[in-house]
Protein backbone atom coordinates (compact mmCIF):
# COMPACT_ATOMS: atom_id res chain seq x y z
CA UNK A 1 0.00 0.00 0.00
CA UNK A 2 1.34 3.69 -1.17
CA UNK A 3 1.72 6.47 1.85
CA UNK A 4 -0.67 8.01 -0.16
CA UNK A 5 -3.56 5.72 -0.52
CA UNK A 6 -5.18 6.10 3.29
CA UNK A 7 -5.44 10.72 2.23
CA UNK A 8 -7.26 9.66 -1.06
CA UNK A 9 -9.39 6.84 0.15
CA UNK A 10 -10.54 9.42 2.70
CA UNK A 11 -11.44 11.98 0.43
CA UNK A 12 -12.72 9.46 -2.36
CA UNK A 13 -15.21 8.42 0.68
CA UNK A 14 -15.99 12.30 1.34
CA UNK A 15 -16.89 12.75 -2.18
CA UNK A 16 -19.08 9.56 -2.74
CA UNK A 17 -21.05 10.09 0.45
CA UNK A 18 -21.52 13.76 -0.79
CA UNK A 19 -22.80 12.20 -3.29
CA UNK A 20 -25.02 9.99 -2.03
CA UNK A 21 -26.18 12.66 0.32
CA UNK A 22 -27.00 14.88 -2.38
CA UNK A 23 -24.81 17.81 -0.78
CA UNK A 24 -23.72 19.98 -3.62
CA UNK A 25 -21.63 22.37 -1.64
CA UNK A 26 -19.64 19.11 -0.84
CA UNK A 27 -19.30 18.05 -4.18
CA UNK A 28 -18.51 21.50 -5.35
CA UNK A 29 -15.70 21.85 -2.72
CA UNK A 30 -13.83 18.49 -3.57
CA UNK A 31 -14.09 19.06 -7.21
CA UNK A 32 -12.03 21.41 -10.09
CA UNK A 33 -14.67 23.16 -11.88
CA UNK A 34 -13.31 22.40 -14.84
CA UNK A 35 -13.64 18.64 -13.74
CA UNK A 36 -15.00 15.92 -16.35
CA UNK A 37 -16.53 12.69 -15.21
CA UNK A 38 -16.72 10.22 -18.77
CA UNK A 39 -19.07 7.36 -18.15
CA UNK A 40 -17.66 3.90 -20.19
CA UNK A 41 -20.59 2.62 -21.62
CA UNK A 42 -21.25 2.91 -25.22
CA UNK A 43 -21.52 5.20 -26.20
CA UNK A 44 -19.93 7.06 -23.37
CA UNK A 45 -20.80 9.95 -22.11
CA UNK A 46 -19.51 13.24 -20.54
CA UNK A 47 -20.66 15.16 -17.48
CA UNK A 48 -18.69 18.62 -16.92
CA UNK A 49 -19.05 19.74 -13.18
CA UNK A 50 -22.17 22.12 -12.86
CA UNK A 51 -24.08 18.79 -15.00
CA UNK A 52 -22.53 16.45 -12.62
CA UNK A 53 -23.53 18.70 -9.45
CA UNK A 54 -27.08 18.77 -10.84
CA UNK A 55 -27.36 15.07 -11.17
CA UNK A 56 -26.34 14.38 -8.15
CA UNK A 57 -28.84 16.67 -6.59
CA UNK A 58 -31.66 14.91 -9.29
CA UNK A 59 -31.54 11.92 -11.51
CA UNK A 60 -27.86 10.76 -10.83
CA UNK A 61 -28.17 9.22 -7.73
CA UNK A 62 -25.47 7.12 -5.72
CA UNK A 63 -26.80 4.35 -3.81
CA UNK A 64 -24.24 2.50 -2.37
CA UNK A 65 -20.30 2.21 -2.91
CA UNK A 66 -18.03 -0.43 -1.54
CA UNK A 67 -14.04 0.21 -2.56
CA UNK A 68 -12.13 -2.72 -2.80
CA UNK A 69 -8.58 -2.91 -4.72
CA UNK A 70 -7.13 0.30 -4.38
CA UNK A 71 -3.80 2.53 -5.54
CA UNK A 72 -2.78 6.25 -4.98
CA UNK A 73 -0.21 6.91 -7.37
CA UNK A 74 1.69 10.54 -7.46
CA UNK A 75 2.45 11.48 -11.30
CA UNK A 76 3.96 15.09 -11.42
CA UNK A 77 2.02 17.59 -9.26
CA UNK A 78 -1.14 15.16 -9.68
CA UNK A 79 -2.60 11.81 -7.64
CA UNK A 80 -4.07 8.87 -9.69
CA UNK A 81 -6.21 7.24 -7.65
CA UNK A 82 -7.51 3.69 -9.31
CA UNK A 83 -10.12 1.48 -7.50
CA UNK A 84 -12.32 -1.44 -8.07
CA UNK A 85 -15.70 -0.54 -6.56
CA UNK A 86 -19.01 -1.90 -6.31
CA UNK A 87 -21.92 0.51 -6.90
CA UNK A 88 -25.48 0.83 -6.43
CA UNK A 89 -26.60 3.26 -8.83
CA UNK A 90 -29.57 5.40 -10.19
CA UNK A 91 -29.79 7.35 -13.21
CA UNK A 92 -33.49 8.63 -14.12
CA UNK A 93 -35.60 5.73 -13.54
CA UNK A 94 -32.78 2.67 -14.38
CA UNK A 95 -31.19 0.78 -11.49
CA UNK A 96 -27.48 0.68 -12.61
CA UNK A 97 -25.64 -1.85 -10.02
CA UNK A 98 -22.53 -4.01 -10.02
CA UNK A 99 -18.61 -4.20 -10.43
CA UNK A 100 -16.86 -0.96 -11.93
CA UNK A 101 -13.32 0.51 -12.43
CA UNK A 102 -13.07 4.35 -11.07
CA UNK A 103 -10.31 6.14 -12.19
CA UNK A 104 -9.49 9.63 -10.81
CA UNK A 105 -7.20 12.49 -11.40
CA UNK A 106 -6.81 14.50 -8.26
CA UNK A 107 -4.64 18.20 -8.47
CA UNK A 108 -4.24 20.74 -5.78
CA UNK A 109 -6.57 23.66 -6.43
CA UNK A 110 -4.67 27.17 -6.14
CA UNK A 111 -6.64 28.38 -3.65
CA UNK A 112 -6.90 26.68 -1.19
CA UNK A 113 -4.13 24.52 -1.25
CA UNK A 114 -6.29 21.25 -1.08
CA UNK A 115 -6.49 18.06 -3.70
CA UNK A 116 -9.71 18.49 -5.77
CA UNK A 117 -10.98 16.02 -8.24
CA UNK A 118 -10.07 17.14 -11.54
CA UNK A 119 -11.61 13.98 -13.96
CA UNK A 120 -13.01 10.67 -13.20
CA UNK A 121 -13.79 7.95 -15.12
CA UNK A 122 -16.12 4.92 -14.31
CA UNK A 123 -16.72 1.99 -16.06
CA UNK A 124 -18.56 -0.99 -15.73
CA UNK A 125 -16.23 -4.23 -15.40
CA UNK A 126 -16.36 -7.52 -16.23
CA UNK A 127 -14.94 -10.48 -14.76
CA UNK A 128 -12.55 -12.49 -17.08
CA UNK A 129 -9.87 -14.78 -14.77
CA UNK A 130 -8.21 -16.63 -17.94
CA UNK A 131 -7.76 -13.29 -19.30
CA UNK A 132 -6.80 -11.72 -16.05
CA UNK A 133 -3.83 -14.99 -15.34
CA UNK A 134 -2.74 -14.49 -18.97
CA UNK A 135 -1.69 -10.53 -18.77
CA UNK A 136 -0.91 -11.01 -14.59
CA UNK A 137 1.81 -13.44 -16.55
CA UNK A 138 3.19 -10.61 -18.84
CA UNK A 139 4.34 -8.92 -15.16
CA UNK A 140 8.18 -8.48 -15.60
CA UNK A 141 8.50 -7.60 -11.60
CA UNK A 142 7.36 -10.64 -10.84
């Protein structure tokens, strides 16, 4: 585990209970807003900030969220944070539940100095193991 990944769990889990709470000032204050979330589903679609703020407080809503496998990675003056989470989802009147892969990029706003989500992406996964043992072999670390 990264020194890095206990700071963005904790602020990951600030943002998706936010969400789930519908608090918009919340969500406003741990996002860029020039942030992009791009759902992967085909074809995919883009939310800017002020449309993801306004989902949130409608049709978007946020369930439930479990993270499980986790990294914080530092990459210049920015934090990937990569997760495998499981989601309970509405959007309008369509249940949308299961397995996805969240990706975030997390910079430091200017003022104040604090991390802010600057894009996300979240896509639904699906489980392959042969698939998953066949690349896991291509590790060179290993």
């Amino acid at each position: 585990m990264s020194d890095l990944e206990p700071e963005f769990e904790m602020l990951e889990t600030r943002l998706m209970r936010a969400w789930m709470q519908r608090d918009a000032k919340a969500i406003r204050t741990l996002t860029h807003n020039d942030m992009i979330i791009m759902f992967g589903i085909t074809p995919p679609v883009l939310l800017d900030q002020p449309s993801f703020v306004g989902g949130a407080e409608g049709s978007l809503r946020c369930e439930g969220f479990r993270f499980n496998e986790m990294t914080a990675r530092k990459y210049g003056k920015c934090v990937w944070f990569v997760a495998h989470i499981d989601l309970e989802l509405r959007v309008g009147q369509e249940e949308w539940k299961g397995k996805f892969l969240l990706t975030d990029l997390w910079r430091k706003a200017l003022f104040p100095r604090k991390w802010k989500l600057a894009e996300r992406s979240l896509s639904p996964v699906s489980e392959n193991e042969k698939l998953s043992d066949v690349i896991h072999s291509m590790q060179l670390w290993r």
